[in-house]
PDB file of N, CA and C in Angstrom:
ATOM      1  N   UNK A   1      53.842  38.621 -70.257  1.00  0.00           N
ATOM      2  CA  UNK A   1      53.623  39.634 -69.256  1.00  0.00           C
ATOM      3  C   UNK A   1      54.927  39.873 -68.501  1.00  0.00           C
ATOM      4  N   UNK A   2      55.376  40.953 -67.944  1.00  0.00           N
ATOM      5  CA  UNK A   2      56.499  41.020 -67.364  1.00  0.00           C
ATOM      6  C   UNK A   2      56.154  40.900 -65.927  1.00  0.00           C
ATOM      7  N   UNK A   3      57.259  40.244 -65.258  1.00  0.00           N
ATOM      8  CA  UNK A   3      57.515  39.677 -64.036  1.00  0.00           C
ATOM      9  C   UNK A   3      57.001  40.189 -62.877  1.00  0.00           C
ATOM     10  N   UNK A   4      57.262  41.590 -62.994  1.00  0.00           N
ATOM     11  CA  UNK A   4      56.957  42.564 -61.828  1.00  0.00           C
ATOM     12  C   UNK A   4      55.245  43.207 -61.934  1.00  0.00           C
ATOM     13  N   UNK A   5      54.703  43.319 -63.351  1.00  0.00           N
ATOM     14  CA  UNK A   5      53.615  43.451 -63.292  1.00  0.00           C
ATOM     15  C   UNK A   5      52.732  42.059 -62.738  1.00  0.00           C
ATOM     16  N   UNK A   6      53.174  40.586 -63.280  1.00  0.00           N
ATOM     17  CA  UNK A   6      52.575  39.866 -63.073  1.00  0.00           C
ATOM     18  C   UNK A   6      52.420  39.632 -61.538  1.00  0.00           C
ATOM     19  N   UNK A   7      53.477  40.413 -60.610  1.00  0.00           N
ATOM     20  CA  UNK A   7      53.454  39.883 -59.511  1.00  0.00           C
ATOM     21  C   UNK A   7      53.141  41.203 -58.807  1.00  0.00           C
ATOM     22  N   UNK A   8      52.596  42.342 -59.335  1.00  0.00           N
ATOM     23  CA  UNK A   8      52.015  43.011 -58.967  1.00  0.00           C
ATOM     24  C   UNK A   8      50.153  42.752 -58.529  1.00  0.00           C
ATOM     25  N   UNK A   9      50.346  41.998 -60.000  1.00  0.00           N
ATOM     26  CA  UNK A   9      48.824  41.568 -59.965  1.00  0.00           C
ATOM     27  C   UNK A   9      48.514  40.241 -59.017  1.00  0.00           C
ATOM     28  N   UNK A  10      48.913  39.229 -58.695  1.00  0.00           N
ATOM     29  CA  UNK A  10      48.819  38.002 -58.178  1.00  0.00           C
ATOM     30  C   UNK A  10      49.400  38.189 -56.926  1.00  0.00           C
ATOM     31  N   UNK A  11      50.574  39.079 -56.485  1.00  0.00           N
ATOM     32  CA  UNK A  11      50.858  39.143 -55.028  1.00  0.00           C
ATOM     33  C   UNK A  11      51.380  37.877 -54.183  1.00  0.00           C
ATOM     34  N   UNK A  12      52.105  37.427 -55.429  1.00  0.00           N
ATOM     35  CA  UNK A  12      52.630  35.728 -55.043  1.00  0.00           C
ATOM     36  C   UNK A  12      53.985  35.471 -56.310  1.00  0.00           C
ATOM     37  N   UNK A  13      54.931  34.687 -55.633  1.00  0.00           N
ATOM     38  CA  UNK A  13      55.598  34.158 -56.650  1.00  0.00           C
ATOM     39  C   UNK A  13      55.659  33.995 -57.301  1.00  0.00           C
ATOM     40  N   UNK A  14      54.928  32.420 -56.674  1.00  0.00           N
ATOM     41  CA  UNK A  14      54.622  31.026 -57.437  1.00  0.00           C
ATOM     42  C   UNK A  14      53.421  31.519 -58.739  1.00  0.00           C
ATOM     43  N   UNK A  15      52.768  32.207 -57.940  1.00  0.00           N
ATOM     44  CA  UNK A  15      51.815  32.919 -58.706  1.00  0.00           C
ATOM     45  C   UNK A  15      52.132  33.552 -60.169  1.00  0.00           C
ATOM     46  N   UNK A  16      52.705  34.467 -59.569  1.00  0.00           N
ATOM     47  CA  UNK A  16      53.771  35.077 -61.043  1.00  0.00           C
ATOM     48  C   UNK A  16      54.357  34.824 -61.527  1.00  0.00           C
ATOM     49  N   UNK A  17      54.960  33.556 -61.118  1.00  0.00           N
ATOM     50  CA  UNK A  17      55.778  32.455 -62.530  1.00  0.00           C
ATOM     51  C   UNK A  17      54.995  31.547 -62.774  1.00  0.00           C
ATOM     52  N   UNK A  18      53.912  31.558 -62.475  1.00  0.00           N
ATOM     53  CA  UNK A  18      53.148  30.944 -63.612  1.00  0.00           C
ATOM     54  C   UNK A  18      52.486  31.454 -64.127  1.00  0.00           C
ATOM     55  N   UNK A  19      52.361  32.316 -64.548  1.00  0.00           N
ATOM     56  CA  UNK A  19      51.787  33.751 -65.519  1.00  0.00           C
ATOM     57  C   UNK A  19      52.949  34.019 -66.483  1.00  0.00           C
ATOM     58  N   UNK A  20      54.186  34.389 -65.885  1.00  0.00           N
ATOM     59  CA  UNK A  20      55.121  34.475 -67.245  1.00  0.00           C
ATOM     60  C   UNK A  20      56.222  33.417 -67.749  1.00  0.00           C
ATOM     61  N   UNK A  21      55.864  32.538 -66.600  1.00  0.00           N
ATOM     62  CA  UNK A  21      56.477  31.271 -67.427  1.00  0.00           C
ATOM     63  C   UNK A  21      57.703  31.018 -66.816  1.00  0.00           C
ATOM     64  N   UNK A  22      58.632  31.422 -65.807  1.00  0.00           N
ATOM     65  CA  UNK A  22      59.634  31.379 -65.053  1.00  0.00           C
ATOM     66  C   UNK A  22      59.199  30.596 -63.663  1.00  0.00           C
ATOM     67  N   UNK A  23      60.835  30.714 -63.570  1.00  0.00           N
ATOM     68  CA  UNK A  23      60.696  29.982 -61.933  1.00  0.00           C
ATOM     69  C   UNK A  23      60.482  30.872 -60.710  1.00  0.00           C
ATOM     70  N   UNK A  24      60.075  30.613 -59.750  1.00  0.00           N
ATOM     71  CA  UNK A  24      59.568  31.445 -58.861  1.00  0.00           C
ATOM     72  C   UNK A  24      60.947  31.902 -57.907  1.00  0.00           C
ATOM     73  N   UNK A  25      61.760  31.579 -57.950  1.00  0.00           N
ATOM     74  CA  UNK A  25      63.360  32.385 -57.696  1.00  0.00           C
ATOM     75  C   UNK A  25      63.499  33.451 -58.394  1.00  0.00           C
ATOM     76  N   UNK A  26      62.981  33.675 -59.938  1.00  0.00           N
ATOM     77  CA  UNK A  26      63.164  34.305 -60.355  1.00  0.00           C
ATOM     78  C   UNK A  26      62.539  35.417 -60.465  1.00  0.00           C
ATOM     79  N   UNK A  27      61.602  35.581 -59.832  1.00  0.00           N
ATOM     80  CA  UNK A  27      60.545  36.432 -59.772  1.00  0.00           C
ATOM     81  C   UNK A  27      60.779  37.018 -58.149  1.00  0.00           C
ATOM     82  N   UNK A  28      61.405  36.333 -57.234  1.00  0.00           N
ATOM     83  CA  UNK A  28      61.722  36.826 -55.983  1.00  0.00           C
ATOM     84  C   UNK A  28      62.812  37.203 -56.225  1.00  0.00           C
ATOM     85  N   UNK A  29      64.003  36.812 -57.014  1.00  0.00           N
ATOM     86  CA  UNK A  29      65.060  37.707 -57.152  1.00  0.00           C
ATOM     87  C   UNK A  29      64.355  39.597 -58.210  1.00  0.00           C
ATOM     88  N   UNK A  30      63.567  39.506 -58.968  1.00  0.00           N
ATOM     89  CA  UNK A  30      63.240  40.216 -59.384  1.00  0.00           C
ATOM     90  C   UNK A  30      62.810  41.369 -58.441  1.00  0.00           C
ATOM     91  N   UNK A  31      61.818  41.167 -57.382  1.00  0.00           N
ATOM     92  CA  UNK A  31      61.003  41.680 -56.471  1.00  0.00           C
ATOM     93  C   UNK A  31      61.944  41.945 -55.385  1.00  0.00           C
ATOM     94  N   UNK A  32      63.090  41.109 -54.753  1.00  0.00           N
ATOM     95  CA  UNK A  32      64.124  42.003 -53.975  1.00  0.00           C
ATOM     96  C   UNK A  32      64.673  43.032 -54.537  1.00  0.00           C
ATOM     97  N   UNK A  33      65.174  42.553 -56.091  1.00  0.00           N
ATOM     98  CA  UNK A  33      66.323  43.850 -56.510  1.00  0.00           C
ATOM     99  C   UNK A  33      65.338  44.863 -56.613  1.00  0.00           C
ATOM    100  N   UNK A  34      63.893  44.987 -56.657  1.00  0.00           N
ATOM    101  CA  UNK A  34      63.513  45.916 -56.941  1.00  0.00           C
ATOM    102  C   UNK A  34      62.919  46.781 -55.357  1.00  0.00           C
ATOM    103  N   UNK A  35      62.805  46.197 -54.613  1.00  0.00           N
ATOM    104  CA  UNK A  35      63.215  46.582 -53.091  1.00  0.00           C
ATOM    105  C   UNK A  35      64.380  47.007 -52.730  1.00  0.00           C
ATOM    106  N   UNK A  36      65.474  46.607 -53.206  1.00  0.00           N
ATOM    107  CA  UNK A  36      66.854  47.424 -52.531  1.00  0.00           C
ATOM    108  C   UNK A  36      66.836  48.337 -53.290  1.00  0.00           C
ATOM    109  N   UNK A  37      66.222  48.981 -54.110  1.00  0.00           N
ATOM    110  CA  UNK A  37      66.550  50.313 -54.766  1.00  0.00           C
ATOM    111  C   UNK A  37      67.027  50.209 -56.306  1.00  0.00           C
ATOM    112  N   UNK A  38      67.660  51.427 -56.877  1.00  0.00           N
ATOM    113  CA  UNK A  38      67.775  51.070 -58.718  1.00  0.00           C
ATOM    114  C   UNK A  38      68.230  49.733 -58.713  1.00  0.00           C
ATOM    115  N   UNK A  39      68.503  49.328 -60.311  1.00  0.00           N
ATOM    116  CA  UNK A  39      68.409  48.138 -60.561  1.00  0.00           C
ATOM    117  C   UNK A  39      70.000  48.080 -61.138  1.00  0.00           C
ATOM    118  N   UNK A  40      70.452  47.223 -60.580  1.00  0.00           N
ATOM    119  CA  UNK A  40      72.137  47.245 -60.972  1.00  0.00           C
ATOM    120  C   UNK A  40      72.456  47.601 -62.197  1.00  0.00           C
ATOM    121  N   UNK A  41      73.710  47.740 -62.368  1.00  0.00           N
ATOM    122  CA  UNK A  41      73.927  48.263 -63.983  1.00  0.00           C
ATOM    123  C   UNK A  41      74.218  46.759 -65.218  1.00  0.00           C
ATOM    124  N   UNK A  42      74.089  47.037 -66.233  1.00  0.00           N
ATOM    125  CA  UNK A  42      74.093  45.889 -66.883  1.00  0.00           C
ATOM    126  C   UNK A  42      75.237  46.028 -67.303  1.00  0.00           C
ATOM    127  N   UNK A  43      75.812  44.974 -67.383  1.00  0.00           N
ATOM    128  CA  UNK A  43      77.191  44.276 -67.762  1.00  0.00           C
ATOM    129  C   UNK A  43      77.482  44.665 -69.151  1.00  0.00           C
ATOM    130  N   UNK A  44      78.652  44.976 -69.472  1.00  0.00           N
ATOM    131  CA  UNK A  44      79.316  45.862 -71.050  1.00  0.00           C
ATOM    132  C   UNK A  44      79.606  44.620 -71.461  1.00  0.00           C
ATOM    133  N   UNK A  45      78.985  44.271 -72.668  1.00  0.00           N
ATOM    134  CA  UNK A  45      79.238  42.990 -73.553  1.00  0.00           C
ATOM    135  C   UNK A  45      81.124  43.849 -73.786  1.00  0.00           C
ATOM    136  N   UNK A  46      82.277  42.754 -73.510  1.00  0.00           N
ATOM    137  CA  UNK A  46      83.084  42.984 -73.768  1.00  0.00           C
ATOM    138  C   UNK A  46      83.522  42.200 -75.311  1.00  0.00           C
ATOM    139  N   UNK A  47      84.583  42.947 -75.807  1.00  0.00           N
ATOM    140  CA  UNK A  47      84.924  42.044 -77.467  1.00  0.00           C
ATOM    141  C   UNK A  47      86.482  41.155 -76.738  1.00  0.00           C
ATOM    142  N   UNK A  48      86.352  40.591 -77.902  1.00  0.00           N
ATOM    143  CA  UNK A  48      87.459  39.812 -77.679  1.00  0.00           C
ATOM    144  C   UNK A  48      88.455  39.559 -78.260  1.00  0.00           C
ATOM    145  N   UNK A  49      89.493  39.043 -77.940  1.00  0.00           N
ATOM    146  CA  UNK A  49      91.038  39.647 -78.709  1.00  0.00           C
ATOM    147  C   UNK A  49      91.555  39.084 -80.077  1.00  0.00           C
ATOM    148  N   UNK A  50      90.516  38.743 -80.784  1.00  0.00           N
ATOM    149  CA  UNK A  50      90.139  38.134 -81.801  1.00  0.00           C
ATOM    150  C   UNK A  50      89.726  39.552 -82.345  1.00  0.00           C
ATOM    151  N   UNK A  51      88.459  39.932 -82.780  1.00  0.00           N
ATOM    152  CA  UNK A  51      87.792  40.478 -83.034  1.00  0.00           C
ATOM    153  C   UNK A  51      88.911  42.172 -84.438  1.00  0.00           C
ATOM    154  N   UNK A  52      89.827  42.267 -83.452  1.00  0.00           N
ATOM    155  CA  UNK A  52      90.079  42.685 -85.489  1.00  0.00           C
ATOM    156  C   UNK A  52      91.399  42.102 -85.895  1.00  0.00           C
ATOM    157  N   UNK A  53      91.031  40.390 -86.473  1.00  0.00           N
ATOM    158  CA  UNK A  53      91.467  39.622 -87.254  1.00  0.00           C
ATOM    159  C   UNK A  53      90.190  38.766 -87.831  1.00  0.00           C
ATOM    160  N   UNK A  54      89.115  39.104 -88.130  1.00  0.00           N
ATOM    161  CA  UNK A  54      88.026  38.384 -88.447  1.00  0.00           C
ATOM    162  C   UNK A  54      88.415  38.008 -89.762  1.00  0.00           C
ATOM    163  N   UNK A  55      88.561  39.224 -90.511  1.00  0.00           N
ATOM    164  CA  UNK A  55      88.754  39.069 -92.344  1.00  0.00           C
ATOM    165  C   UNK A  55      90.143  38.356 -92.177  1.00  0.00           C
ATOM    166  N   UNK A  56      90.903  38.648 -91.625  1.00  0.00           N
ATOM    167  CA  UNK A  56      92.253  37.487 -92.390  1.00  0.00           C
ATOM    168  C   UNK A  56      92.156  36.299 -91.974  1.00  0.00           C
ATOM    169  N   UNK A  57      91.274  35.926 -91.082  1.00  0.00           N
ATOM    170  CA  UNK A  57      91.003  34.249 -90.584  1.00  0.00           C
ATOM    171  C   UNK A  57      89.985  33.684 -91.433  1.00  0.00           C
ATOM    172  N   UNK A  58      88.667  34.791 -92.050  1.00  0.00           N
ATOM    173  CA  UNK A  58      88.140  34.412 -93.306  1.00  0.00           C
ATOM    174  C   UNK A  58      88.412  34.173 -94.355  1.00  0.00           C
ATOM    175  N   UNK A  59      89.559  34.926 -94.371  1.00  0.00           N
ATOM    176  CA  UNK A  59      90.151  34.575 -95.335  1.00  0.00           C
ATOM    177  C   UNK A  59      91.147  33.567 -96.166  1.00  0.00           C
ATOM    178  N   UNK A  60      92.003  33.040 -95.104  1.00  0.00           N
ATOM    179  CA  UNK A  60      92.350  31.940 -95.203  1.00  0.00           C
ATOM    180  C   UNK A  60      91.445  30.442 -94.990  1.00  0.00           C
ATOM    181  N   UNK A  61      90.816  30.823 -94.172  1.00  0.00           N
ATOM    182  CA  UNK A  61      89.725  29.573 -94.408  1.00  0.00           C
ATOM    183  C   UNK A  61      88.739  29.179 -95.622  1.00  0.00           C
ATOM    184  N   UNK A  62      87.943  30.482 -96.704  1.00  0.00           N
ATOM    185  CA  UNK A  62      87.866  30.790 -97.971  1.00  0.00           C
ATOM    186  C   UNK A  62      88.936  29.962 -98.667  1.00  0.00           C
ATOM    187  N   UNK A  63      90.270  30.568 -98.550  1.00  0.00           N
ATOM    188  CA  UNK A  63      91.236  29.888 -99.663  1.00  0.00           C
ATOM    189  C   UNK A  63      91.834  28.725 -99.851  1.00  0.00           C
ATOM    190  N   UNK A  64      91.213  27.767 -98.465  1.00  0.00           N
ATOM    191  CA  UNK A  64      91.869  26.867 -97.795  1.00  0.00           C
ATOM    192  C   UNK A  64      90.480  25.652 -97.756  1.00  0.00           C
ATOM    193  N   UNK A  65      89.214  26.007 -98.305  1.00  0.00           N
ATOM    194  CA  UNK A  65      88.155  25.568 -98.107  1.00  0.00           C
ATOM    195  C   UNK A  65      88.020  24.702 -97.263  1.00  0.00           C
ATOM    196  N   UNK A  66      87.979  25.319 -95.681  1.00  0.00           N
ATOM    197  CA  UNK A  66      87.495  25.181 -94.636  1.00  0.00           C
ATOM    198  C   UNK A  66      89.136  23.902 -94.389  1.00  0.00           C
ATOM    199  N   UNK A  67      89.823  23.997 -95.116  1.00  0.00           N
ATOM    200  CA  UNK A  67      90.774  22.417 -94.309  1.00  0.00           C
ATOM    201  C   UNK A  67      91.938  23.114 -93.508  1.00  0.00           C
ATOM    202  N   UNK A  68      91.973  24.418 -93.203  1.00  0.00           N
ATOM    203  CA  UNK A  68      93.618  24.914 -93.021  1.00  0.00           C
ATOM    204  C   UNK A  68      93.034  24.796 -91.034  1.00  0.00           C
ATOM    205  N   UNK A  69      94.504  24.317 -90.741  1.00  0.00           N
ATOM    206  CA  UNK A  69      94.718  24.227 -89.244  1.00  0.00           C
ATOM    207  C   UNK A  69      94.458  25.403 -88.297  1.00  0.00           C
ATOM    208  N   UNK A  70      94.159  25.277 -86.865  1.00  0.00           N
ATOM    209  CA  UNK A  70      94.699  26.163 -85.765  1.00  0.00           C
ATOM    210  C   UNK A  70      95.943  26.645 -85.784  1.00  0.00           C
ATOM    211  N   UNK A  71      96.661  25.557 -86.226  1.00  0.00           N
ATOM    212  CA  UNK A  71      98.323  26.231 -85.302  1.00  0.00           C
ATOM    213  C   UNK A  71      98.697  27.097 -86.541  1.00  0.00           C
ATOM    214  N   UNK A  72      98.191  26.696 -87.695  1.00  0.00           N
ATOM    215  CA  UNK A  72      98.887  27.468 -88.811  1.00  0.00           C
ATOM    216  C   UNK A  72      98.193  28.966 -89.268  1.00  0.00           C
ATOM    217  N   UNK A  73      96.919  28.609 -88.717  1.00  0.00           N
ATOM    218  CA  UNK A  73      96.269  30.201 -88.838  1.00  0.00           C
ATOM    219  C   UNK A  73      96.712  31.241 -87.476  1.00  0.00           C
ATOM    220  N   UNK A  74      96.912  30.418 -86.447  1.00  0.00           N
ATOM    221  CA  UNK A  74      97.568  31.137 -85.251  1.00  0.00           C
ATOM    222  C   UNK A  74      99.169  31.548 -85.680  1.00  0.00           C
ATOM    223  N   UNK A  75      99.917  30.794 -86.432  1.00  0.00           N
ATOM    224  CA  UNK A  75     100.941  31.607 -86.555  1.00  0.00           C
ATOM    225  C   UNK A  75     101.226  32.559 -87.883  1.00  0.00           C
ATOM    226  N   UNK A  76     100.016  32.489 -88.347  1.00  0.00           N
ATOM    227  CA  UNK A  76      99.827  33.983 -89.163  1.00  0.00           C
ATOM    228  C   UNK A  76      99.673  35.003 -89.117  1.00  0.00           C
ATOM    229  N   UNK A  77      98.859  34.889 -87.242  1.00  0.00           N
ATOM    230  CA  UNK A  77      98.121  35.939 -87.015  1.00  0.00           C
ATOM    231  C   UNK A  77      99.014  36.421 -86.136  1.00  0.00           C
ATOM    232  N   UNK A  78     100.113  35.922 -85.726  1.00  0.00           N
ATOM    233  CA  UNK A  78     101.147  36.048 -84.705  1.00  0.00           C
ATOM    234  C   UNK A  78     102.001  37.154 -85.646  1.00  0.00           C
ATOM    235  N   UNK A  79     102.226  36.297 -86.687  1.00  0.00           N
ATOM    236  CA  UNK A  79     103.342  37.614 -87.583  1.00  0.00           C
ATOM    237  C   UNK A  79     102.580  38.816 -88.174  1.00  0.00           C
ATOM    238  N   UNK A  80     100.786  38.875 -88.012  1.00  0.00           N
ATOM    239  CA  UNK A  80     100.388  40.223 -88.000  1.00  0.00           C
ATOM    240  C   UNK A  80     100.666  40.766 -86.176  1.00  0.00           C
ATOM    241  N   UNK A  81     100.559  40.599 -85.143  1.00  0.00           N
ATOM    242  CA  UNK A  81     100.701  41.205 -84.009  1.00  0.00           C
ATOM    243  C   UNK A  81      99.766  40.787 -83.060  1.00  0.00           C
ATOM    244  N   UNK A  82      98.933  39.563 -83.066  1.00  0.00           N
ATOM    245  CA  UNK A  82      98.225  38.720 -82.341  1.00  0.00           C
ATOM    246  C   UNK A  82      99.063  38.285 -80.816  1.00  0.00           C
ATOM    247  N   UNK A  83      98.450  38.983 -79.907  1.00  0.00           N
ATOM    248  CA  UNK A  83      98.993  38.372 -78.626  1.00  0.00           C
ATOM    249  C   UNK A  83      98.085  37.462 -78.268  1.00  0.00           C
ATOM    250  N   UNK A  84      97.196  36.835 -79.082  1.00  0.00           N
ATOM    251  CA  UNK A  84      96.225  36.175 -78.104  1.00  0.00           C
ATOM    252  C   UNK A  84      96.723  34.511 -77.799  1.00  0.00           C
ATOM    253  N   UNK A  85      96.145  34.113 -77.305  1.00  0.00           N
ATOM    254  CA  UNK A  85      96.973  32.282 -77.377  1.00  0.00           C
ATOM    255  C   UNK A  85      96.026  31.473 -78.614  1.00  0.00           C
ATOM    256  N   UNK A  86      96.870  30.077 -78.366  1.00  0.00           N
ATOM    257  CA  UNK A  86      96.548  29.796 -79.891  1.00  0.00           C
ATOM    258  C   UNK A  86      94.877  28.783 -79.192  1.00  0.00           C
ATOM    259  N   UNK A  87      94.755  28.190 -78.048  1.00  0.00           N
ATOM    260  CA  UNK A  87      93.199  28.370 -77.837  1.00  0.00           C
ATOM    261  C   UNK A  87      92.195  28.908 -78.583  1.00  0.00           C
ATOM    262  N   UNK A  88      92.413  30.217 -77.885  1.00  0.00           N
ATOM    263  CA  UNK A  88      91.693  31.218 -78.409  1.00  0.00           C
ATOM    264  C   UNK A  88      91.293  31.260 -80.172  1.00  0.00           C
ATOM    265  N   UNK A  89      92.592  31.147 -80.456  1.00  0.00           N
ATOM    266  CA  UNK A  89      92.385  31.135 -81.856  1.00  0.00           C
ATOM    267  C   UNK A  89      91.949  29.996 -83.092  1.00  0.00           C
ATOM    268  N   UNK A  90      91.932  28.831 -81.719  1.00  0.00           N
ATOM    269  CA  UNK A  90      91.247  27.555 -82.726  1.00  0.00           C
ATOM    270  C   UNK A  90      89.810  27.737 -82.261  1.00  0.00           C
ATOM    271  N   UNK A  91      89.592  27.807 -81.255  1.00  0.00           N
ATOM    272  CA  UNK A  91      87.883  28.331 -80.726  1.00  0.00           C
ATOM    273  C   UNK A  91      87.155  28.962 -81.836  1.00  0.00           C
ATOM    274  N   UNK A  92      87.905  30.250 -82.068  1.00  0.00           N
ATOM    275  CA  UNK A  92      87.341  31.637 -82.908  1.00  0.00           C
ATOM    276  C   UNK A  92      87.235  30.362 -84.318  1.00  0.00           C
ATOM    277  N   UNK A  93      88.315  29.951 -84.733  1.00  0.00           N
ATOM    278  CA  UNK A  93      88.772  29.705 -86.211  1.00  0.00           C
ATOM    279  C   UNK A  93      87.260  28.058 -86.412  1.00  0.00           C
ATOM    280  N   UNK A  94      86.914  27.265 -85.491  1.00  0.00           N
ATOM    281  CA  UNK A  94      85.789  26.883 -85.531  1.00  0.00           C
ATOM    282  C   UNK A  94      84.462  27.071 -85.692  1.00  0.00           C
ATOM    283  N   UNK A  95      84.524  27.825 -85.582  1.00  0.00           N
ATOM    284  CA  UNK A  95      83.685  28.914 -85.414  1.00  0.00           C
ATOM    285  C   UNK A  95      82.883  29.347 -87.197  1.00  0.00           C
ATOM    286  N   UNK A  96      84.336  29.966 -87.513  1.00  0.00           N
ATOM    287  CA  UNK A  96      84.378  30.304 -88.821  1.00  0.00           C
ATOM    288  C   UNK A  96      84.196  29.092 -89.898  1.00  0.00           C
ATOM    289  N   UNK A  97      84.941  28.150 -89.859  1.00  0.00           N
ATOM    290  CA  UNK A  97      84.947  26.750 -90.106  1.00  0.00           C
ATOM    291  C   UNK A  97      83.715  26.130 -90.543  1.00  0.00           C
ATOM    292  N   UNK A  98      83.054  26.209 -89.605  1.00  0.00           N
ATOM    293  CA  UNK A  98      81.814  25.351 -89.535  1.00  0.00           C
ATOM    294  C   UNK A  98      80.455  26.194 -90.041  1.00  0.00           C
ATOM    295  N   UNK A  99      80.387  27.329 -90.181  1.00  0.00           N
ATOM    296  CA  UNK A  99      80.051  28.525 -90.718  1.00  0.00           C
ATOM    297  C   UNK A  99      80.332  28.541 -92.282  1.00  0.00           C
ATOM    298  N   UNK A 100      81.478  28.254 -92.810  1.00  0.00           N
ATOM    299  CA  UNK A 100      82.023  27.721 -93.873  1.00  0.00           C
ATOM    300  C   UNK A 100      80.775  26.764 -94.658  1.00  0.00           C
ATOM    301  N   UNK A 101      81.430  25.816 -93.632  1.00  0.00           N
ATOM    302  CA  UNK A 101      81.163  24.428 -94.372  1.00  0.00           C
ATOM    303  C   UNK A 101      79.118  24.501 -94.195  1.00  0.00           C
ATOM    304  N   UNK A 102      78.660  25.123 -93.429  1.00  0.00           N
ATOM    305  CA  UNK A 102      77.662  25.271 -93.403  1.00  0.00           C
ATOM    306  C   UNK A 102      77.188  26.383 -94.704  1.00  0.00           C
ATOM    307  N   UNK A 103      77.788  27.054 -94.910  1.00  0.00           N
ATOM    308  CA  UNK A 103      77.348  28.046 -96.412  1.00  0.00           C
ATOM    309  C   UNK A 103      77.625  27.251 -97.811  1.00  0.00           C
ATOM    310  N   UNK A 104      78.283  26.588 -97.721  1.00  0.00           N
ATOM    311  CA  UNK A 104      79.113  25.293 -99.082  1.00  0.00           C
ATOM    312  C   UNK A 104      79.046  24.082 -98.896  1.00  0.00           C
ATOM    313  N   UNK A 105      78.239  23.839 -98.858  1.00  0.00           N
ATOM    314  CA  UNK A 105      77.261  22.585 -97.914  1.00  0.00           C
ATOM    315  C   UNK A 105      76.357  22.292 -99.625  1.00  0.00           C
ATOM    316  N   UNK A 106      76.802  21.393 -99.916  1.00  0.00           N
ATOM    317  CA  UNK A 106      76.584  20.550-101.654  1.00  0.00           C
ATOM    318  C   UNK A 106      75.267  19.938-101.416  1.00  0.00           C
ATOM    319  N   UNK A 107      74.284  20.545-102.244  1.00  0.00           N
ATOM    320  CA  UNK A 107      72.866  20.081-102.270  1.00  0.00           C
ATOM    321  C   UNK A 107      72.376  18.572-103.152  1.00  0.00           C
ATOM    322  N   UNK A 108      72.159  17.790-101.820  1.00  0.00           N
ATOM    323  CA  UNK A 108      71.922  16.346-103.265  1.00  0.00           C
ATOM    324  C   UNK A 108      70.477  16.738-103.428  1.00  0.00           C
ATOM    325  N   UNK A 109      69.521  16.577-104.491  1.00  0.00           N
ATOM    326  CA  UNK A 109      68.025  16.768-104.850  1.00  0.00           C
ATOM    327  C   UNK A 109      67.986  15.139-105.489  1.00  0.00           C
ATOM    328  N   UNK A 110      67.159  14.652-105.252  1.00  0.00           N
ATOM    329  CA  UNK A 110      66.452  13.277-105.488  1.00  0.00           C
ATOM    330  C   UNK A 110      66.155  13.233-106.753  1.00  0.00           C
TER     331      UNK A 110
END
């Protein structure tokens, strides 16, 4: 049930989070914002400075089966035009990694 109906109907918090299963903060934060007027704007999922080097970090990790480093995929991506730091780029490259090793992941059967 949604929040604001439930607490339309019950005329209580506590009431209305226990109808949809939340905490009762959350249902009074619900019921103010909807007292001060429209409802704020929702936040723009932003991308990140990764995002077009996906295929050449797949790609070396593919050719490298899942063993090639951070620093060495960061300075690949440096001599394509990567300003990002190399953080960033072992974060992302884990990511991929483990994603990897999770798709090529050797089936023992009994």
């Amino acid at each position: 049930m949604e929040i604001l109906a439930a607490f339309d109907l019950t005329q209580s918090y506590r009431g209305a989070a226990e109808v949809c299963g939340v905490s009762h903060n959350t249902v009074r934060s619900y019921v103010k914002a909807l007292e001060a007027g429209p409802l704020a704007p929702i936040a723009r999922q932003r991308g990140r400075i990764t995002d077009p080097y996906p295929p050449q970090m797949e790609s070396l990790v593919d050719k490298s089966r899942g063993k090639i480093r951070g620093d060495v995929v960061h300075g690949k991506l440096v001599a394509l035009g990567y300003t990002g730091s190399i953080g960033t780029t072992r974060y992302v490259l884990a990511g991929l990694k483990s994603k990897y090793k999770a798709q090529n992941a050797r089936v023992h059967r009994p």
